[in-house]
C-alpha atoms as a PDB file:
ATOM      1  CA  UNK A   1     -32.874 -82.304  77.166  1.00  0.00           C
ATOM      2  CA  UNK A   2     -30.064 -79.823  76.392  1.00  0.00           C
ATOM      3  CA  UNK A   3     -27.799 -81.337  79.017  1.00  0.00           C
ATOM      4  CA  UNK A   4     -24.136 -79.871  76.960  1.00  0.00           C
ATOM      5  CA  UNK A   5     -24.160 -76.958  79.727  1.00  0.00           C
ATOM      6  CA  UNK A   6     -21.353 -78.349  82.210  1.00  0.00           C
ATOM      7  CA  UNK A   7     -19.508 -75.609  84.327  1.00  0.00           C
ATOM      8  CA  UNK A   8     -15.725 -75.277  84.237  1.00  0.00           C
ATOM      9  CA  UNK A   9     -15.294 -75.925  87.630  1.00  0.00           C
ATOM     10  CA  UNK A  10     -16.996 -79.047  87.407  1.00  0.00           C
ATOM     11  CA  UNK A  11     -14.048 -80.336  85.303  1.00  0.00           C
ATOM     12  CA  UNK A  12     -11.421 -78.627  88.007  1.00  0.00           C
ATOM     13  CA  UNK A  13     -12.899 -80.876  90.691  1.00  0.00           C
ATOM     14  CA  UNK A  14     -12.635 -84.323  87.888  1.00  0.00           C
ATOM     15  CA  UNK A  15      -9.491 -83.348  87.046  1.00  0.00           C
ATOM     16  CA  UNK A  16      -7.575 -83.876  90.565  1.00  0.00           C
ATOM     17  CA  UNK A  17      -8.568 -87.578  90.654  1.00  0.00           C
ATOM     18  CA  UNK A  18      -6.894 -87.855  87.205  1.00  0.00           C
ATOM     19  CA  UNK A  19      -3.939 -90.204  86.825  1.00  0.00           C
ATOM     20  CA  UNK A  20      -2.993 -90.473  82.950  1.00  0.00           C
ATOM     21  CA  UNK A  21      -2.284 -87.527  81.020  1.00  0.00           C
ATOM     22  CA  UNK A  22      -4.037 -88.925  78.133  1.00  0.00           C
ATOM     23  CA  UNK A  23      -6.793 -89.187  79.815  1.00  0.00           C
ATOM     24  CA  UNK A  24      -6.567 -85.322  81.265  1.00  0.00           C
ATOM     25  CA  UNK A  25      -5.611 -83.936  77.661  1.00  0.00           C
ATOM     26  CA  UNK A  26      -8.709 -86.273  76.295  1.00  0.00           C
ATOM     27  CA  UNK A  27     -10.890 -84.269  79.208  1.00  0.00           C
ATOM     28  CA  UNK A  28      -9.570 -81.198  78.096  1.00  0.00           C
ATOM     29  CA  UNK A  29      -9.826 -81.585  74.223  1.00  0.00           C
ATOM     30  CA  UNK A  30     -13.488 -81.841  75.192  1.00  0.00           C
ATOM     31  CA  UNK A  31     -14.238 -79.177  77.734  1.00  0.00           C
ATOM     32  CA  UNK A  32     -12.695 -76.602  75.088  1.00  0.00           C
ATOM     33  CA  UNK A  33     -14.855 -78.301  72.480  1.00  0.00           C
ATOM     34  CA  UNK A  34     -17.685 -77.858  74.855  1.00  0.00           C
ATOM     35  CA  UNK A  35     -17.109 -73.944  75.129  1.00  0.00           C
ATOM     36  CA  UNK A  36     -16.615 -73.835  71.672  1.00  0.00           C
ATOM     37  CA  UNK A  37     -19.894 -75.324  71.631  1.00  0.00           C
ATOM     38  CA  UNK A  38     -21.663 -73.634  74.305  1.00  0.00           C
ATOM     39  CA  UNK A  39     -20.156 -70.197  72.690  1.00  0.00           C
ATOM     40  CA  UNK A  40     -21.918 -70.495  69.454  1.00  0.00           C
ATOM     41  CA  UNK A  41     -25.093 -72.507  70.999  1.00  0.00           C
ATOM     42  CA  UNK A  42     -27.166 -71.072  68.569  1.00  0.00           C
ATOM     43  CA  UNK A  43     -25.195 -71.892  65.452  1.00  0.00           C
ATOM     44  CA  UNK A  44     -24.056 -75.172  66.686  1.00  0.00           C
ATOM     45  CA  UNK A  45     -22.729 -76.488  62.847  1.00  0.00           C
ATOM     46  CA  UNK A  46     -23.130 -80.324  62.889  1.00  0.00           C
ATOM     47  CA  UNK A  47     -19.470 -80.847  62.315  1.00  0.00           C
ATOM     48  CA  UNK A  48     -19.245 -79.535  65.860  1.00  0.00           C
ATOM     49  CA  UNK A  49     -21.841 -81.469  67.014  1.00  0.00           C
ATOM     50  CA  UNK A  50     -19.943 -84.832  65.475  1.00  0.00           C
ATOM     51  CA  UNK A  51     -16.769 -83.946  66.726  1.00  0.00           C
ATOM     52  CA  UNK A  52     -18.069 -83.156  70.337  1.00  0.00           C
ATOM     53  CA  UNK A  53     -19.754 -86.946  69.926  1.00  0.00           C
ATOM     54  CA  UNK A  54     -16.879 -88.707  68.643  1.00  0.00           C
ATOM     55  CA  UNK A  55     -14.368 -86.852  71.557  1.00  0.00           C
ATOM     56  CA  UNK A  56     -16.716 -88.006  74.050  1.00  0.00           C
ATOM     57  CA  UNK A  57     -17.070 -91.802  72.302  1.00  0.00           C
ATOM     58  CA  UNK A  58     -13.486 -92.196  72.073  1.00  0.00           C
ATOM     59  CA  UNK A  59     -12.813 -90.802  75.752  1.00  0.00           C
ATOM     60  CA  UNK A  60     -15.560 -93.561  77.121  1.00  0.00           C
ATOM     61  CA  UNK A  61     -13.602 -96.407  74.766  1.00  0.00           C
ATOM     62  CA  UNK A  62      -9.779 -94.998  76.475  1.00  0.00           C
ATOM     63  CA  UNK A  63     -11.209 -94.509  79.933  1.00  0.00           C
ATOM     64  CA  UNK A  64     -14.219 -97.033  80.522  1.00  0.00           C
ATOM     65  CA  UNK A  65     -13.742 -96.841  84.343  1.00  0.00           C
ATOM     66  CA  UNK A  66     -13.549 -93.086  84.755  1.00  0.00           C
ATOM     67  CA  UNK A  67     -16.173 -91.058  86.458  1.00  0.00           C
ATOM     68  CA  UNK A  68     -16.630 -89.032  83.685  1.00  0.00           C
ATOM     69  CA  UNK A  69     -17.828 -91.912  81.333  1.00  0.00           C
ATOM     70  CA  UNK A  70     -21.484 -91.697  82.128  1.00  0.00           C
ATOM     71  CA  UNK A  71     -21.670 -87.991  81.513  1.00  0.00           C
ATOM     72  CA  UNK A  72     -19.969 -88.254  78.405  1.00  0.00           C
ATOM     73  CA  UNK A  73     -21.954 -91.162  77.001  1.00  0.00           C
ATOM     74  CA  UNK A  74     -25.265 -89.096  78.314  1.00  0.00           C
ATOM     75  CA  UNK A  75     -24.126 -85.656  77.014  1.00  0.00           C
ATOM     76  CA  UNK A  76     -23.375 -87.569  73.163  1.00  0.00           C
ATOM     77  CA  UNK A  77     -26.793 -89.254  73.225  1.00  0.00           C
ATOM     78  CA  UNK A  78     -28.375 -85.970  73.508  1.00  0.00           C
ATOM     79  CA  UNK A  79     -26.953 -84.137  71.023  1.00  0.00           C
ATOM     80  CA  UNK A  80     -27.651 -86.963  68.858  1.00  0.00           C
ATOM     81  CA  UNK A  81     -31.043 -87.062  69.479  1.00  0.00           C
ATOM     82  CA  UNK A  82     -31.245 -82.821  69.039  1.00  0.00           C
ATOM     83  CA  UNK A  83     -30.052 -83.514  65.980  1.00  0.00           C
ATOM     84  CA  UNK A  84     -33.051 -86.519  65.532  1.00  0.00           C
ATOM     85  CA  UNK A  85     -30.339 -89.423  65.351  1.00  0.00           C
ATOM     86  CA  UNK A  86     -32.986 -91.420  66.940  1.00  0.00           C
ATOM     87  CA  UNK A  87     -30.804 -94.973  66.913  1.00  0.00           C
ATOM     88  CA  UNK A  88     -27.808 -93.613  67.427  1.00  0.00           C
ATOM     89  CA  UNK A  89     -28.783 -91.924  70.592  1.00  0.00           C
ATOM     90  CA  UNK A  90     -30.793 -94.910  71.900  1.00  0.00           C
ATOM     91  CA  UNK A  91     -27.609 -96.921  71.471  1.00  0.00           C
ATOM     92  CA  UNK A  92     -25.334 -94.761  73.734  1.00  0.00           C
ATOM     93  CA  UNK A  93     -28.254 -94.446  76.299  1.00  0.00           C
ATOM     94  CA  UNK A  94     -28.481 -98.421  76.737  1.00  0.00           C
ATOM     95  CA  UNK A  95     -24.317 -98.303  76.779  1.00  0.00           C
ATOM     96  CA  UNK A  96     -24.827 -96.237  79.806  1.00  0.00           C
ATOM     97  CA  UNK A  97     -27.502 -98.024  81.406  1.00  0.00           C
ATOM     98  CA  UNK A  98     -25.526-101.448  81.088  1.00  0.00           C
ATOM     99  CA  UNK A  99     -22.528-100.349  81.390  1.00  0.00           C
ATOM    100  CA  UNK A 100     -22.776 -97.721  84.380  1.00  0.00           C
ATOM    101  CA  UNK A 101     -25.783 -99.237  86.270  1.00  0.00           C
ATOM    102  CA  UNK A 102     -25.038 -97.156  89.804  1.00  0.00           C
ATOM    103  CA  UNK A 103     -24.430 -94.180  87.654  1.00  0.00           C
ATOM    104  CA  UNK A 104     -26.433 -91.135  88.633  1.00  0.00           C
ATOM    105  CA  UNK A 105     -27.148 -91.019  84.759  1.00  0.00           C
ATOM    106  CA  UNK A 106     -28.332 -94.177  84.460  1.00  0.00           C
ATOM    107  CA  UNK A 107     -31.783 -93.387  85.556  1.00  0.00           C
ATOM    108  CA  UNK A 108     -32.322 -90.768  83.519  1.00  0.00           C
ATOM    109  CA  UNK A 109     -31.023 -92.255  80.694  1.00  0.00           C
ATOM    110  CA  UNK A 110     -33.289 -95.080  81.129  1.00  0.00           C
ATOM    111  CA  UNK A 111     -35.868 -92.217  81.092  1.00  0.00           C
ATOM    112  CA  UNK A 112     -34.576 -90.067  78.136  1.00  0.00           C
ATOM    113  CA  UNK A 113     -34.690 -93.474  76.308  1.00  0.00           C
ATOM    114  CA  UNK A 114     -38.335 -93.298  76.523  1.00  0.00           C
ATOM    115  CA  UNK A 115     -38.576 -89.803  75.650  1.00  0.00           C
ATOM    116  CA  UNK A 116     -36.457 -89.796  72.272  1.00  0.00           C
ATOM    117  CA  UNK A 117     -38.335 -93.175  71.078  1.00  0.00           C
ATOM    118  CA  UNK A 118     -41.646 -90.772  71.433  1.00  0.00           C
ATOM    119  CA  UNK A 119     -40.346 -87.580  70.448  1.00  0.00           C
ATOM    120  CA  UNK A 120     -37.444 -88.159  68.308  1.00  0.00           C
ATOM    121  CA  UNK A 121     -38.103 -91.721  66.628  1.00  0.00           C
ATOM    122  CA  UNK A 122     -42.016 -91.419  66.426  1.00  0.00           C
ATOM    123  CA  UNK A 123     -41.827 -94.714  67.338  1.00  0.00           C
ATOM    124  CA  UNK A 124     -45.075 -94.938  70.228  1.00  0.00           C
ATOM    125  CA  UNK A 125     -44.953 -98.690  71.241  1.00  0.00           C
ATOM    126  CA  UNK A 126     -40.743 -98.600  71.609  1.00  0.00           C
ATOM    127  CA  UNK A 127     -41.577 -95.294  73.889  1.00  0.00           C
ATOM    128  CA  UNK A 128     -43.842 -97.394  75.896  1.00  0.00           C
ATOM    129  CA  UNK A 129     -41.708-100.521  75.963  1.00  0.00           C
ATOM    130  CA  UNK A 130     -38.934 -98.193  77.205  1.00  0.00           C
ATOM    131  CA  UNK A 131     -41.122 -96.260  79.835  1.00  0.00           C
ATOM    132  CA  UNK A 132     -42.144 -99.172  81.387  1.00  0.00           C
ATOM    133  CA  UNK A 133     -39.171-100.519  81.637  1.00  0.00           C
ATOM    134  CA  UNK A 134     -38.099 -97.559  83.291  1.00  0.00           C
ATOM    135  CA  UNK A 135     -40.590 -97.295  85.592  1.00  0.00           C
ATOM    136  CA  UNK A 136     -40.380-101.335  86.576  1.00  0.00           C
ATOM    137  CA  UNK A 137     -36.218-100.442  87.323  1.00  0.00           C
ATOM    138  CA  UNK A 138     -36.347 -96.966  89.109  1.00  0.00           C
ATOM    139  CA  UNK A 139     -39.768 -97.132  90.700  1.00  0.00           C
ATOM    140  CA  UNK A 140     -38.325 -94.253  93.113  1.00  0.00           C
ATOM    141  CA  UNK A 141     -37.172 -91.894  90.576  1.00  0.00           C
ATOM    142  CA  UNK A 142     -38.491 -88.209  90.503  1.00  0.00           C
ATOM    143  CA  UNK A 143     -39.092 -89.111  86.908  1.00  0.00           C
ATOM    144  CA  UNK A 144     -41.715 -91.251  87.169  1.00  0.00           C
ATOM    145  CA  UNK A 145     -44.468 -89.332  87.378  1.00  0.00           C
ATOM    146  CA  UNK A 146     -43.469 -87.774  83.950  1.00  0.00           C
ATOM    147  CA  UNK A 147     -42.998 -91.254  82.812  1.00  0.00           C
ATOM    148  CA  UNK A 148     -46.449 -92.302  83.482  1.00  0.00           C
ATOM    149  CA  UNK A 149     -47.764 -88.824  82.206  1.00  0.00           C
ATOM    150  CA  UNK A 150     -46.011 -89.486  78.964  1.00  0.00           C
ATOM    151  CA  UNK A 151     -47.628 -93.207  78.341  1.00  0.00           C
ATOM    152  CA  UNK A 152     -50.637 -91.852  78.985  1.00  0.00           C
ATOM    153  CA  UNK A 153     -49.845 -89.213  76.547  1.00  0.00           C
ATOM    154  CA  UNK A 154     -48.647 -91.652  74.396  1.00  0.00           C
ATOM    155  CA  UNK A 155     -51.611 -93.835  74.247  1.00  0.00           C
ATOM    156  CA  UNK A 156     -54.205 -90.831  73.284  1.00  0.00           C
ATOM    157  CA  UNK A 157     -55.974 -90.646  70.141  1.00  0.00           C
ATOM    158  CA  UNK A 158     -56.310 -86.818  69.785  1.00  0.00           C
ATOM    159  CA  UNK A 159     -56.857 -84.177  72.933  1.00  0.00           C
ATOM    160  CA  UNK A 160     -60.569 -85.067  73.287  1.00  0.00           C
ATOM    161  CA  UNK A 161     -59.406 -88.683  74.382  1.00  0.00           C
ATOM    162  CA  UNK A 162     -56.766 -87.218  76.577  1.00  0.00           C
ATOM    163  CA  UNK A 163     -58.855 -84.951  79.004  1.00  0.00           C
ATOM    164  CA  UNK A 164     -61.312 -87.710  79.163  1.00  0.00           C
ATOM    165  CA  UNK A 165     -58.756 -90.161  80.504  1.00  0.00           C
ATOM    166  CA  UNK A 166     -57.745 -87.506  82.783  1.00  0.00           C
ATOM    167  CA  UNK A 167     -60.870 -87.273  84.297  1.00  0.00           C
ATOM    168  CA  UNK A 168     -61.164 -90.660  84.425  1.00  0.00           C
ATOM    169  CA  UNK A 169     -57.776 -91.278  86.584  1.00  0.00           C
ATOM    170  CA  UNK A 170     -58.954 -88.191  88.512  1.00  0.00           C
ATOM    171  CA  UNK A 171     -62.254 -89.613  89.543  1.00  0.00           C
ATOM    172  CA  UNK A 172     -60.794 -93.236  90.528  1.00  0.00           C
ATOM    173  CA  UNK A 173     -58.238 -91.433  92.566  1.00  0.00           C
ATOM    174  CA  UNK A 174     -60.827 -89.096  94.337  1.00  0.00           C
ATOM    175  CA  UNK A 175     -62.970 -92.496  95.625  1.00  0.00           C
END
């Protein structure tokens, strides 16, 4: 879920499409924020963490057509959900999803969305709702496997229940 990790070079290669020098200093206000970041990963202060957010927010409101809007929209909804903004983090991830549907994040954000409703938000039926829905958009994403692992994780009782339904699925599958 830790997605902050971007490579330098990465930014190099965005950076020679770029056509405003707003929107170049903007990039670069945030990749030095992400070292910053990424240099004291283990003490990340959440002032940090709320600047990083609201650099990336802002860039996505100045630049809504550039490449890099996805990533930053996907890289602010997971820090917000590390640090269990569960709503927050949700909202950002549907932003993507509607607003960058052919984005390469979009998928996974659809799938993440599932993920921080269970994990983050405790909330089981919203994780389902959201699964669901992600399986019903990206039926050919690598992630849905782990999306149908997780509802049926979602829907056991204790451990017990969970092996038995396991066996279960494995015997139906085996006739």
């Amino acid at each position: 879920m830790k997605r902050i990790l971007i490579p330098a070079l990465a930014f190099g290669i965005f950076f020679s499409c770029n056509t405003s020098s707003n929107r170049m200093e903007s990039a670069e206000a945030i990749a030095e924020m992400e070292h910053k970041v990424l240099t004291d990963a283990h003490s990340i202060k959440p002032e940090t963490a709320d600047s990083l957010v609201v650099m990336y927010e802002n860039f996505v409101k100045e630049n809504p057509q550039d490449t890099l809007s996805p990533a930053y929209l996907f890289r602010a909804a997971d820090i917000l959900a590390n640090r269990k903004e569960c709503l927050k983090a949700i909202d950002l991830l549907d932003k993507l999803v509607k607003d960058y549907p052919k984005s390469s994040y979009a998928p996974e954000a659809s799938f993440l969305k599932g993920v921080i409703f269970q994990d983050v938000c405790l909330n089981k039926e919203k994780a389902e709702e959201a699964f669901n829905e992600f399986i019903s958009k990206y039926p050919n994403s690598p992630l849905v496997n782990d999306a149908k692992g997780l509802l049926i994780l979602n829907k056991a009782e204790d451990e017990l229940e969970l092996i038995r339904q396991w066996e279960e699925k494995a015997k139906a599958e085996n006739q």
